[in-house]
N, C-alpha and C. Protein backbone atom coordinates (compact mmCIF):
# COMPACT_ATOMS: atom_id res chain seq x y z
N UNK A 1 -37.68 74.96 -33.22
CA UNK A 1 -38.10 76.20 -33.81
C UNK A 1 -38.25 77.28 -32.74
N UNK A 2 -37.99 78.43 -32.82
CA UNK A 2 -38.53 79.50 -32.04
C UNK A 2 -39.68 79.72 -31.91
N UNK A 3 -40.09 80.02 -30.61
CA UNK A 3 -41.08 80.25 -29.98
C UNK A 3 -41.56 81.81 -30.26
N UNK A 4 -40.60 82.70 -29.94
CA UNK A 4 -40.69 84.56 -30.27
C UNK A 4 -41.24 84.39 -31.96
N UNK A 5 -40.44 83.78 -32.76
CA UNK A 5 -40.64 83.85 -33.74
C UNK A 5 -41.87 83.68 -34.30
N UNK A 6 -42.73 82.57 -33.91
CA UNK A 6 -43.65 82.48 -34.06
C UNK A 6 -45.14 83.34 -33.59
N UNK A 7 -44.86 84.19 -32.71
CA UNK A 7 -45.54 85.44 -32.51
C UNK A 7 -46.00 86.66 -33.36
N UNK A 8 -47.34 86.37 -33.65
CA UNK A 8 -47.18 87.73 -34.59
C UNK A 8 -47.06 88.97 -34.04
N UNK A 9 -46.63 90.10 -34.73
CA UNK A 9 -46.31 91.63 -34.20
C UNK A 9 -47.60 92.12 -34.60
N UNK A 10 -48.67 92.96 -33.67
CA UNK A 10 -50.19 93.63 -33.83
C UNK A 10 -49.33 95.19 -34.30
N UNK A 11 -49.85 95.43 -35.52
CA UNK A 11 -49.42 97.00 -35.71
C UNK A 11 -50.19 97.97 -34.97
N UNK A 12 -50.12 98.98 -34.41
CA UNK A 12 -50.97 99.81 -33.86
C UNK A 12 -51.69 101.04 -35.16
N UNK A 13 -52.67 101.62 -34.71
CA UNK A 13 -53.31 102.54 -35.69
C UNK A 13 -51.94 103.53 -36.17
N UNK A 14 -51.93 104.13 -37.14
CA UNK A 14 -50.66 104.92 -37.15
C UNK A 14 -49.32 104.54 -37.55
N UNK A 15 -49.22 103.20 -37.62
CA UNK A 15 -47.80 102.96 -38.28
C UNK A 15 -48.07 102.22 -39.25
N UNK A 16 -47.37 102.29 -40.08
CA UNK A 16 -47.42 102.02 -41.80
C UNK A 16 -45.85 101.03 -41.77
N UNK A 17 -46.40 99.90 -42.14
CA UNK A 17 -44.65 99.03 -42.43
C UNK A 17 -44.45 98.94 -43.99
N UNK A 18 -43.66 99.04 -44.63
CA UNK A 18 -43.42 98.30 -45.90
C UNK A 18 -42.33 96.99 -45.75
N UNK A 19 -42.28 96.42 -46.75
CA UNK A 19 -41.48 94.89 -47.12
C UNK A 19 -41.00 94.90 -48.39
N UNK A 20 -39.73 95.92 -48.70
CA UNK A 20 -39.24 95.36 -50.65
C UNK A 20 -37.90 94.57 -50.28
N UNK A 21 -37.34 94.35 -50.69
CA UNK A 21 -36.34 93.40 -51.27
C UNK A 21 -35.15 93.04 -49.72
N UNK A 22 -36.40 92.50 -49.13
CA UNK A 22 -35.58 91.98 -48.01
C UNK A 22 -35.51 92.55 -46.57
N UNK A 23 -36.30 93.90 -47.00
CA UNK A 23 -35.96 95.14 -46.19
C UNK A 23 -37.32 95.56 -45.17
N UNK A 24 -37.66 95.27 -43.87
CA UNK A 24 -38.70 96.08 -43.18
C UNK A 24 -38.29 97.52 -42.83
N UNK A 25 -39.21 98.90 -43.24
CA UNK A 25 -39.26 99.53 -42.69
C UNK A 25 -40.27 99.68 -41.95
N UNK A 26 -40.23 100.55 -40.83
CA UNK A 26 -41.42 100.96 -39.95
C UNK A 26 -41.82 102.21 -39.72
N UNK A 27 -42.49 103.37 -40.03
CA UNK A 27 -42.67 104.59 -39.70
C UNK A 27 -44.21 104.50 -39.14
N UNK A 28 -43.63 106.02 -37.86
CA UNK A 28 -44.79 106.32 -37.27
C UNK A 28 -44.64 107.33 -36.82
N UNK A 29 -45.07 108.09 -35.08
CA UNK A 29 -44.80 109.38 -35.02
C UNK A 29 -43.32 109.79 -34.36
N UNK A 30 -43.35 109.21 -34.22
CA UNK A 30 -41.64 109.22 -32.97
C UNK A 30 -41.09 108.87 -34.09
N UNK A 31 -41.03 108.56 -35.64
CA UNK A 31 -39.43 108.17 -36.54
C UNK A 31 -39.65 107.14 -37.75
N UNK A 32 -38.82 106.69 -38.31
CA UNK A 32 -38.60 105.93 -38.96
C UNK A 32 -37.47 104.87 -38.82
N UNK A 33 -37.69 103.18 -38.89
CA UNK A 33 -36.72 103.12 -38.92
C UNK A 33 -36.67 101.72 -39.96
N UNK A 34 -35.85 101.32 -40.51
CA UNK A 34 -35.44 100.03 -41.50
C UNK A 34 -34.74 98.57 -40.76
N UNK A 35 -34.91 97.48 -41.22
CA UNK A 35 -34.05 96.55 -40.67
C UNK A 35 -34.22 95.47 -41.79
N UNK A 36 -32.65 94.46 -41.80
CA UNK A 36 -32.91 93.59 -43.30
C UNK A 36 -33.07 92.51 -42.23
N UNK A 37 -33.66 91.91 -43.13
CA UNK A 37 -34.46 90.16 -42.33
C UNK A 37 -34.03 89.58 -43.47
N UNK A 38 -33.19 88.27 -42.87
CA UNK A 38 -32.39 87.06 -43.73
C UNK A 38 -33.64 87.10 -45.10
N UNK A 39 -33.04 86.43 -46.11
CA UNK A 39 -34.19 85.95 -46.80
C UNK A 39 -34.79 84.80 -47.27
N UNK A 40 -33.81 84.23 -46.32
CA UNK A 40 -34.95 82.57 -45.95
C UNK A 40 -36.27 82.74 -45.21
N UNK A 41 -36.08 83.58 -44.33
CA UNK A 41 -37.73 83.87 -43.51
C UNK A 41 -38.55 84.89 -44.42
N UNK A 42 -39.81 84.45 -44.79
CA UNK A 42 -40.40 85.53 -45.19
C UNK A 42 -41.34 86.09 -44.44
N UNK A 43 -41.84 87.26 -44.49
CA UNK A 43 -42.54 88.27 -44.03
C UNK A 43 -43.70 88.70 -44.41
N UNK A 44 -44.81 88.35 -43.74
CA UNK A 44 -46.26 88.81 -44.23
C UNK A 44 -46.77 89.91 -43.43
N UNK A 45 -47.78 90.73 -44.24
CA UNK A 45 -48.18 91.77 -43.61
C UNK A 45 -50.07 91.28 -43.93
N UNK A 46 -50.57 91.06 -43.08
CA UNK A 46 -51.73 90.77 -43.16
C UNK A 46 -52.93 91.11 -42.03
N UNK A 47 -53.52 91.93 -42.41
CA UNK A 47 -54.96 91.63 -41.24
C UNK A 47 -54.44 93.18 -39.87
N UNK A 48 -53.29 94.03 -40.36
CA UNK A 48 -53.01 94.51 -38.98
C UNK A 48 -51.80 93.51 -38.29
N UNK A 49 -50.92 92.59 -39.21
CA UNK A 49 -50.31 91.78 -37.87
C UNK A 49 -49.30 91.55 -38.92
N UNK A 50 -48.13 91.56 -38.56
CA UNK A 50 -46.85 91.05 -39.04
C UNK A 50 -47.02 89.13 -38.62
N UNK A 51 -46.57 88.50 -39.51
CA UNK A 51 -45.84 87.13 -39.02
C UNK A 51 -44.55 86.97 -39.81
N UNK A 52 -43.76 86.38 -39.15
CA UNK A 52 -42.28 85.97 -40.07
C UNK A 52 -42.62 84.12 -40.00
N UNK A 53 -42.36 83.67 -40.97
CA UNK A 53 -42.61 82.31 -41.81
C UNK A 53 -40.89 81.88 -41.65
N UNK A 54 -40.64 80.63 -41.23
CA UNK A 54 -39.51 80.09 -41.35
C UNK A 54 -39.63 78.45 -41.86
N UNK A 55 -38.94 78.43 -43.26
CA UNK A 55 -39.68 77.20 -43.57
C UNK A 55 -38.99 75.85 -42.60
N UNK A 56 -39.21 74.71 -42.77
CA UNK A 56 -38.77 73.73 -41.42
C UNK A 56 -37.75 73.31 -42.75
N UNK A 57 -36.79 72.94 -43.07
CA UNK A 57 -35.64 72.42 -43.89
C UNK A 57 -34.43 72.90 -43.65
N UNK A 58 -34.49 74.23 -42.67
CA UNK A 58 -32.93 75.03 -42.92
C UNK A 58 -32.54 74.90 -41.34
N UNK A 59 -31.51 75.77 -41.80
CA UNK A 59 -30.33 75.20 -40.33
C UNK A 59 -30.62 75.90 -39.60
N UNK A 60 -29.96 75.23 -38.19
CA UNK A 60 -30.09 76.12 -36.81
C UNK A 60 -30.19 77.63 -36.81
N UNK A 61 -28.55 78.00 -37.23
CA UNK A 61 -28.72 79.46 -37.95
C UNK A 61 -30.15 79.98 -38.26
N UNK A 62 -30.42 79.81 -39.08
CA UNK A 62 -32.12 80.34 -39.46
C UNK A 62 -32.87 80.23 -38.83
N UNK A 63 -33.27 78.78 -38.19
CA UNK A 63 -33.90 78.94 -36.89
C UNK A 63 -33.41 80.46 -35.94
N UNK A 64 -32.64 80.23 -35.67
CA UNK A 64 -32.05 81.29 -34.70
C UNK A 64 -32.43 82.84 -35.23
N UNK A 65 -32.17 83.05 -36.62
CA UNK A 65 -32.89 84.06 -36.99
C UNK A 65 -34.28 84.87 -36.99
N UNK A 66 -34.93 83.52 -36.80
CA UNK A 66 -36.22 83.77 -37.03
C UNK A 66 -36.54 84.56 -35.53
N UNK A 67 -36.46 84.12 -34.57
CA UNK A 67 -36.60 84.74 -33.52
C UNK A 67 -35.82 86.14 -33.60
N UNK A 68 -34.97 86.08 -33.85
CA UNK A 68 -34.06 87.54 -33.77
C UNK A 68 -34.81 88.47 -34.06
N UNK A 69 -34.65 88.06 -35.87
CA UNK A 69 -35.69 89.51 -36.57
C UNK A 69 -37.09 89.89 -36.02
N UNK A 70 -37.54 88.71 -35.54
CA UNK A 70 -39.15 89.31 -35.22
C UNK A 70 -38.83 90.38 -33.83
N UNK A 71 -37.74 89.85 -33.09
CA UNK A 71 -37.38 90.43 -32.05
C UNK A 71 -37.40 92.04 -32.22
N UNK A 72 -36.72 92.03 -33.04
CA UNK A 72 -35.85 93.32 -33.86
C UNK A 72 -37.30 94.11 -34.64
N UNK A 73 -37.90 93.33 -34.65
CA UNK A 73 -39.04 94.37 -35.89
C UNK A 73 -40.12 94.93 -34.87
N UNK A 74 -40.23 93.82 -33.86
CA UNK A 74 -41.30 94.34 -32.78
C UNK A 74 -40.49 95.65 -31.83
N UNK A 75 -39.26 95.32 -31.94
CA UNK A 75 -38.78 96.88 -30.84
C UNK A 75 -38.91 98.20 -32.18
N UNK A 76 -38.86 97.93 -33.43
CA UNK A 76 -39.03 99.12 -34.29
C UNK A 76 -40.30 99.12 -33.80
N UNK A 77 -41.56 98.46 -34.05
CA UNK A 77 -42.68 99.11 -33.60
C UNK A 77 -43.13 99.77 -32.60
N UNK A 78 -42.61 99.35 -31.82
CA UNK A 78 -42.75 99.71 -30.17
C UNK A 78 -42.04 101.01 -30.32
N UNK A 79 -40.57 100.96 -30.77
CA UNK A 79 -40.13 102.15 -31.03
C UNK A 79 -41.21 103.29 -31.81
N UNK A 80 -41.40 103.25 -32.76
CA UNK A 80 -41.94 104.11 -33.30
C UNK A 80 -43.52 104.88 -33.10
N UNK A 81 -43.67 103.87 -32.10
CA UNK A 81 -45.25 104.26 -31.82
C UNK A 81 -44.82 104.95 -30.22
N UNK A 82 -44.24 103.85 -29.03
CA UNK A 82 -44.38 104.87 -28.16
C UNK A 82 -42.82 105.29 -27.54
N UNK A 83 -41.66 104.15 -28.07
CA UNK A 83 -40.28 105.53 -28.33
C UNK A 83 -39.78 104.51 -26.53
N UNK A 84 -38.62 104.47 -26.58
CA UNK A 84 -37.91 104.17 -25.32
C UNK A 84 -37.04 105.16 -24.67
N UNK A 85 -37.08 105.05 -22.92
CA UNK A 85 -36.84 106.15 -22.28
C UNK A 85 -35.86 104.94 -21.71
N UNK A 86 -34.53 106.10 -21.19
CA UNK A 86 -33.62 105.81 -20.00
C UNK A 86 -32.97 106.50 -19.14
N UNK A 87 -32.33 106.60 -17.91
CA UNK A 87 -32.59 107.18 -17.38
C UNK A 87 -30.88 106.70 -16.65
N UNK A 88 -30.07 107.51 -16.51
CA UNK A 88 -28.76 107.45 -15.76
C UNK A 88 -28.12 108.15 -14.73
N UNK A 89 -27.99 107.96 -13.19
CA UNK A 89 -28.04 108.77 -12.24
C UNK A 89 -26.39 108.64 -12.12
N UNK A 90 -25.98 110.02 -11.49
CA UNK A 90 -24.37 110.33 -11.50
C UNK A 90 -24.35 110.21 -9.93
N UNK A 91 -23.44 108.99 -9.23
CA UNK A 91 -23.96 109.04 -8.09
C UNK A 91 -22.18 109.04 -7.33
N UNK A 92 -22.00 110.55 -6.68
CA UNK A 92 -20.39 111.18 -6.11
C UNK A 92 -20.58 112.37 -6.11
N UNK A 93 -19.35 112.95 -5.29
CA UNK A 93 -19.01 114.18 -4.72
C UNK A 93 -18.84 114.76 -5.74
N UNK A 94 -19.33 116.13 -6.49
CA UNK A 94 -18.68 116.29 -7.43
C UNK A 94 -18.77 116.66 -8.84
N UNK A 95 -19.97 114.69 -9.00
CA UNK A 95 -19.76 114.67 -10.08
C UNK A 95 -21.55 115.29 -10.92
N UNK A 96 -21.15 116.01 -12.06
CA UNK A 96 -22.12 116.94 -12.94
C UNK A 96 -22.60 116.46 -14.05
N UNK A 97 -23.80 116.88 -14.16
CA UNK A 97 -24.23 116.23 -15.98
C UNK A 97 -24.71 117.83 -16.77
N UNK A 98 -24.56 118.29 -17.43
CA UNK A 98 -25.66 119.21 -17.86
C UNK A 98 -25.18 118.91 -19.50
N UNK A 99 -26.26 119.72 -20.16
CA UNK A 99 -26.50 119.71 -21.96
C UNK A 99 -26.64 120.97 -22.32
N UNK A 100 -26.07 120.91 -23.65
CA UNK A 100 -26.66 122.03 -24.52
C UNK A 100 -27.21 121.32 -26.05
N UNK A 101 -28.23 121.49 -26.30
CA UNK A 101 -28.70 120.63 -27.14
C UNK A 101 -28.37 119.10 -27.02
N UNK A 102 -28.20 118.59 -27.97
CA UNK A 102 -27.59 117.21 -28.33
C UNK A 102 -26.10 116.93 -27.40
N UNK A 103 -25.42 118.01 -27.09
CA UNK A 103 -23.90 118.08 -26.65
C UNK A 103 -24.02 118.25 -25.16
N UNK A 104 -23.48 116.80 -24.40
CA UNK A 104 -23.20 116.67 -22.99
C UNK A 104 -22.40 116.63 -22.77
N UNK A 105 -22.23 117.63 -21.29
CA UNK A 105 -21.14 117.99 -20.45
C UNK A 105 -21.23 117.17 -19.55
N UNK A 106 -19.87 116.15 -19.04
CA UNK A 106 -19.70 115.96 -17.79
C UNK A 106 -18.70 115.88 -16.84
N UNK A 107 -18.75 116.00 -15.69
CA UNK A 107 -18.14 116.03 -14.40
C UNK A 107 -17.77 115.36 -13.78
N UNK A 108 -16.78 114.32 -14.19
CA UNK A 108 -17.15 113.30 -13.41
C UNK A 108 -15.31 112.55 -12.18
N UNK A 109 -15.10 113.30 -12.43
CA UNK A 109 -14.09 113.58 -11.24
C UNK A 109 -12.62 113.66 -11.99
N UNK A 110 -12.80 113.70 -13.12
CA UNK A 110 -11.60 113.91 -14.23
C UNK A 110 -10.86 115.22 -13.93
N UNK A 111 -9.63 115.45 -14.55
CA UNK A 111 -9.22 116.89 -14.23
C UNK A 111 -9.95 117.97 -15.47
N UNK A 112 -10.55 117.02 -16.62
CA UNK A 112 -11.37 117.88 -17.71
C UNK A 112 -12.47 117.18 -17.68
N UNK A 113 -13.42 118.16 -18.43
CA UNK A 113 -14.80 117.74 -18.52
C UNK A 113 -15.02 117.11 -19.88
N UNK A 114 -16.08 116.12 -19.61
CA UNK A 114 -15.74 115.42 -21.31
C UNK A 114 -17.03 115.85 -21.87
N UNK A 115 -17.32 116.27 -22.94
CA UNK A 115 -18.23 116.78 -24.31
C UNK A 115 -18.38 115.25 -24.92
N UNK A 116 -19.88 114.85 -24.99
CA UNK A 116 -20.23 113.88 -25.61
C UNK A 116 -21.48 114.86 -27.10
N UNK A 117 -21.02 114.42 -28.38
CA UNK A 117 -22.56 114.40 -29.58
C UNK A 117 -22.85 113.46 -29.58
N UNK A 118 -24.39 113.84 -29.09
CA UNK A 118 -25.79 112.54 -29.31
C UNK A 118 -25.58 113.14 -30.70
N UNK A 119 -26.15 111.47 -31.34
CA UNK A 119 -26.95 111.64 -32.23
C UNK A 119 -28.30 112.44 -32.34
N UNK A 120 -28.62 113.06 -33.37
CA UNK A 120 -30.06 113.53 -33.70
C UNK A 120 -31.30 112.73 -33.50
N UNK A 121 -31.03 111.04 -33.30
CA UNK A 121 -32.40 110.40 -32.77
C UNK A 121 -32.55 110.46 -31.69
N UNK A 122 -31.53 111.00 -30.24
CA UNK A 122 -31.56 110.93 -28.84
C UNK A 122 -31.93 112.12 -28.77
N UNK A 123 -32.97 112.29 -27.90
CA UNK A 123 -33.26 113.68 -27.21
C UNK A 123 -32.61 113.34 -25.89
N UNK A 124 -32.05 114.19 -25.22
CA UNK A 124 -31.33 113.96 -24.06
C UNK A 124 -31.82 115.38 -23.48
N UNK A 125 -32.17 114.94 -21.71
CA UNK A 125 -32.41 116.53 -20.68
C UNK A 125 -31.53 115.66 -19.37
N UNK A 126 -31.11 117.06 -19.15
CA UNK A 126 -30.13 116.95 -17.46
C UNK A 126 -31.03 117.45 -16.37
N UNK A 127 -31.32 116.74 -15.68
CA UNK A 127 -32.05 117.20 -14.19
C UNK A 127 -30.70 117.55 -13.36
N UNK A 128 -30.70 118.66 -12.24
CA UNK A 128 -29.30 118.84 -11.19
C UNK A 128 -30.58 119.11 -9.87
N UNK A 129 -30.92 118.59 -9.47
CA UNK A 129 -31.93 119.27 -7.90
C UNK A 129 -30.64 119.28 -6.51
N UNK A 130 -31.42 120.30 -5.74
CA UNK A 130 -30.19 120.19 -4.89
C UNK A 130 -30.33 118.99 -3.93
N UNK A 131 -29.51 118.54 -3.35
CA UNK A 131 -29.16 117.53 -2.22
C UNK A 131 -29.55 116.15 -3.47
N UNK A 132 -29.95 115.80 -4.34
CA UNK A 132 -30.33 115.15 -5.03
C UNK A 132 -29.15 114.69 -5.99
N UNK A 133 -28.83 113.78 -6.59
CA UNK A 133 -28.02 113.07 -7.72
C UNK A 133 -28.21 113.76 -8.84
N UNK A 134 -27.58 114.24 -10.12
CA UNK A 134 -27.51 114.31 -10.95
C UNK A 134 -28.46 113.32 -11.99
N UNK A 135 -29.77 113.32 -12.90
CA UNK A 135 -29.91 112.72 -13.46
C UNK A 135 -29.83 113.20 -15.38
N UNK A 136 -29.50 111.84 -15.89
CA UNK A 136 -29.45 111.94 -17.15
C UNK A 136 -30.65 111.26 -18.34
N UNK A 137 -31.52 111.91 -19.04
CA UNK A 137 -32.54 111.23 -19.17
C UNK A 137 -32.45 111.04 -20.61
N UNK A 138 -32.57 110.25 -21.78
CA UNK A 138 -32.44 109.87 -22.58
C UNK A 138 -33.70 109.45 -23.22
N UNK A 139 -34.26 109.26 -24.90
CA UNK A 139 -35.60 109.11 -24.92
C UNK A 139 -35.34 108.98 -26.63
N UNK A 140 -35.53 108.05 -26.93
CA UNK A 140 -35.35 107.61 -28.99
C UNK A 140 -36.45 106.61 -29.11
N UNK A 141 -36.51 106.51 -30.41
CA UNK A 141 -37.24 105.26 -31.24
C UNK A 141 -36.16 104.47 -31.70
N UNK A 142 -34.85 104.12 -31.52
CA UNK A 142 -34.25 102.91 -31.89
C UNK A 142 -33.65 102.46 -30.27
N UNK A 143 -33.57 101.08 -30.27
CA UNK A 143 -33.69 100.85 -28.74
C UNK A 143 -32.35 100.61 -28.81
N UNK A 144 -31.29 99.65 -30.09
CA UNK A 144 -30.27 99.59 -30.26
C UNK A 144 -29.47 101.16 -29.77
N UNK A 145 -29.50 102.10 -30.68
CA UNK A 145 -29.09 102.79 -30.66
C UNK A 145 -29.11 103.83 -28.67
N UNK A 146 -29.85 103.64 -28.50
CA UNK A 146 -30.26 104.30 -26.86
C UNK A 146 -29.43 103.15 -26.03
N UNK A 147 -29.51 101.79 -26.20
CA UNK A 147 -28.44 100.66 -25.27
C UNK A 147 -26.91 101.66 -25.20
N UNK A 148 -26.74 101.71 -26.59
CA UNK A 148 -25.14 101.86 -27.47
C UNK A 148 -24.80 102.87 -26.48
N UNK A 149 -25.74 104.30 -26.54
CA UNK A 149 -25.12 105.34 -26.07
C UNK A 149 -25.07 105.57 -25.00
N UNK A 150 -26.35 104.76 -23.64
CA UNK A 150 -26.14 104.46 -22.12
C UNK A 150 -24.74 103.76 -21.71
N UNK A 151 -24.52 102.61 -23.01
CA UNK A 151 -22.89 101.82 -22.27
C UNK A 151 -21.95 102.87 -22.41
N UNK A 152 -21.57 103.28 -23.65
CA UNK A 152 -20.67 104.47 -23.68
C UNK A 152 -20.59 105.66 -22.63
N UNK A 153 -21.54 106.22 -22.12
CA UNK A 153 -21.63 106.89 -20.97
C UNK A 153 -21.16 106.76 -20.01
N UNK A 154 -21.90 104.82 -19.44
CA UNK A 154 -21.46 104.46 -18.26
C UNK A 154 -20.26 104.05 -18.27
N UNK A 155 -19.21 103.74 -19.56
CA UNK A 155 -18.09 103.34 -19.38
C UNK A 155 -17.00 104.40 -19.30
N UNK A 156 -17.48 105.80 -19.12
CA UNK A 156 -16.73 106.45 -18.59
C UNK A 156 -16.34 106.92 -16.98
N UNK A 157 -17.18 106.40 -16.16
CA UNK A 157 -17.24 105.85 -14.72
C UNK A 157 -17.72 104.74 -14.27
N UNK A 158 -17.90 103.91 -14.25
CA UNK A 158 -18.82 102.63 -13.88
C UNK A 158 -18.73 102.82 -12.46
N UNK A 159 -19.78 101.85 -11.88
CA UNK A 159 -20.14 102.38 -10.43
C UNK A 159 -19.33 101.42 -9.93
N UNK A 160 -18.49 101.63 -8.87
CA UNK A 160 -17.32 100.87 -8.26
C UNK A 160 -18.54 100.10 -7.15
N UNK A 161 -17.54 98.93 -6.70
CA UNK A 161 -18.58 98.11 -5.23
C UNK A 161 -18.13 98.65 -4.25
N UNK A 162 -17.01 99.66 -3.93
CA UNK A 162 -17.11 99.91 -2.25
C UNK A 162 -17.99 100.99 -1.75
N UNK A 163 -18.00 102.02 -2.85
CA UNK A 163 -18.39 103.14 -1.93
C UNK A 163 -19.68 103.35 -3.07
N UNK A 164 -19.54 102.85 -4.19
CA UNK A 164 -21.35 102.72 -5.17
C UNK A 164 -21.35 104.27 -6.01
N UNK A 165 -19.52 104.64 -6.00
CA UNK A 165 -19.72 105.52 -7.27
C UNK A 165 -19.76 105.42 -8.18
N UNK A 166 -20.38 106.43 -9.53
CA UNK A 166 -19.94 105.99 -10.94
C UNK A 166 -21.44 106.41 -11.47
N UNK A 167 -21.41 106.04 -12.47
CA UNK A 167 -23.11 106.69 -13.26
C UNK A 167 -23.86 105.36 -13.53
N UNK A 168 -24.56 105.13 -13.37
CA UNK A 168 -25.53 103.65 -12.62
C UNK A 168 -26.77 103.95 -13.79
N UNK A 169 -28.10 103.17 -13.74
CA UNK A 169 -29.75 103.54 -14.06
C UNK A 169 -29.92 103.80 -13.02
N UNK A 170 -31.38 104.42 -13.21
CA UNK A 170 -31.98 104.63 -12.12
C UNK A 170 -32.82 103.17 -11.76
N UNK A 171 -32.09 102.84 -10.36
CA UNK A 171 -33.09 101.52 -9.80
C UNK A 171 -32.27 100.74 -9.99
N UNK A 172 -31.22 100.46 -10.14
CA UNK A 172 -29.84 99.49 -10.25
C UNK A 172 -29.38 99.56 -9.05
N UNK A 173 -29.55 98.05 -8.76
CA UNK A 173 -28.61 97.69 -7.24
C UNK A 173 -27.20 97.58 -7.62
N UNK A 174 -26.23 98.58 -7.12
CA UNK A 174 -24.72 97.57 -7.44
C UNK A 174 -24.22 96.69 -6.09
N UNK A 175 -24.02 95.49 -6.25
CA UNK A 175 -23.28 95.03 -5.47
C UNK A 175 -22.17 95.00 -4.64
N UNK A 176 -22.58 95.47 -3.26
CA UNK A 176 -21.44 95.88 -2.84
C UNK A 176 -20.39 95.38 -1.53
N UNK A 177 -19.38 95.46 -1.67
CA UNK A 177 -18.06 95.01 -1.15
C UNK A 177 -17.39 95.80 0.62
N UNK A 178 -17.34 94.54 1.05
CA UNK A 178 -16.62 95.18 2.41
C UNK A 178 -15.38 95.86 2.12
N UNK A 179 -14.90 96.33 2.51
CA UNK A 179 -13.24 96.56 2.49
C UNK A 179 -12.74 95.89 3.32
N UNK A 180 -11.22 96.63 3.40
CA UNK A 180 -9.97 95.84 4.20
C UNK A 180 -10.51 95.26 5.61
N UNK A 181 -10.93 96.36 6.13
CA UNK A 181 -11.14 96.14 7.88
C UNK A 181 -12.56 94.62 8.54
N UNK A 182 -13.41 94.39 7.31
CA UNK A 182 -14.01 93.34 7.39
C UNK A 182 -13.48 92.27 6.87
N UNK A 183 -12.19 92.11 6.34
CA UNK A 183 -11.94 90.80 5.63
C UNK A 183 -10.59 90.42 6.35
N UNK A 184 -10.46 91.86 7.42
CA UNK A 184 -9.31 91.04 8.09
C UNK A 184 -9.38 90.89 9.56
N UNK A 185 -10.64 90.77 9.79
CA UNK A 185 -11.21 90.26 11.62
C UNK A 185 -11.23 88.30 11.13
């Protein structure tokens, strides 16, 4: 059986969950958000505390579920009460981040600049300081959704191992690579 699963989720003051036909939502001040939970596990709301119930008869699968969803319901809470931040540094000669609203511009050694739309749940701000890296700061209540749109970003440069360009987090070691002249002594 899962171990996560068996954890109950503590609601904080301020968020309100409902449970109809299969369906958790979660609202609070940062958003709203929904998620369906199999319906072999059921879902109690009791006392201030979520538990998900997995009865012992069903298959691995379900096992496996059970952990998931609770997984999944505790980042809506977390989401919605205090919201996840990220943070992506542009690290080269060159290369630029800036916004206008929701719509990012970047620089990133292309011969054009590419225009990204956030969604309306990302608030996104561009820091530029001088002598300093470019940072990109990111900040939602769905944690899925904030992963989705950091990979997409970074997969428009990824940080290479020789020289550690490309758009990275902030606080990410990349691993890095000798070149030619050390691998041929």
């Amino acid at each position: 059986m899962s171990r996560i699963g068996k954890l109950p989720i503590d609601i904080p003051a301020g968020i309100t969950v409902d449970i109809k036909n299969d369906v958790v939502t979660v609202k609070g001040p940062k958003g709203e958000l929904s998620q369906f939970v199999d319906p072999s596990i059921e879902v109690k709301n009791e006392n201030g505390q979520l538990s998900f119930i997995c009865p012992d008869n069903v298959s691995k699968q379900v096992h496996a579920f059970h952990g998931l969803y609770r997984a999944l319901v505790h980042n809506m809470v977390v989401g919605v009460s205090e919201g996840f931040k990220k943070e992506l540094e542009l690290v080269g000669v060159g290369y630029r981040a800036s916004n206008q609203g929701n719509i990012i511009e970047l620089a990133l050694g292309y011969t054009h600049p590419i225009f990204i739309q956030l969604p309306p749940e990302v608030k996104v701000e561009t820091v530029s300081e001088r002598n300093k890296n470019p940072l990109i700061k990111l900040e939602s209540c769905d944690k899925q959704l904030l992963g989705q749109i950091c990979a997409k970003l970074r997969s428009f440069r990824m940080p290479e191992p020789y020289k550690g360009k490309g758009m990275k987090f902030v606080g990410e070691e990349i691993r890095r690579k000798s070149g030619k002249t050390a691998a041929a002594k």
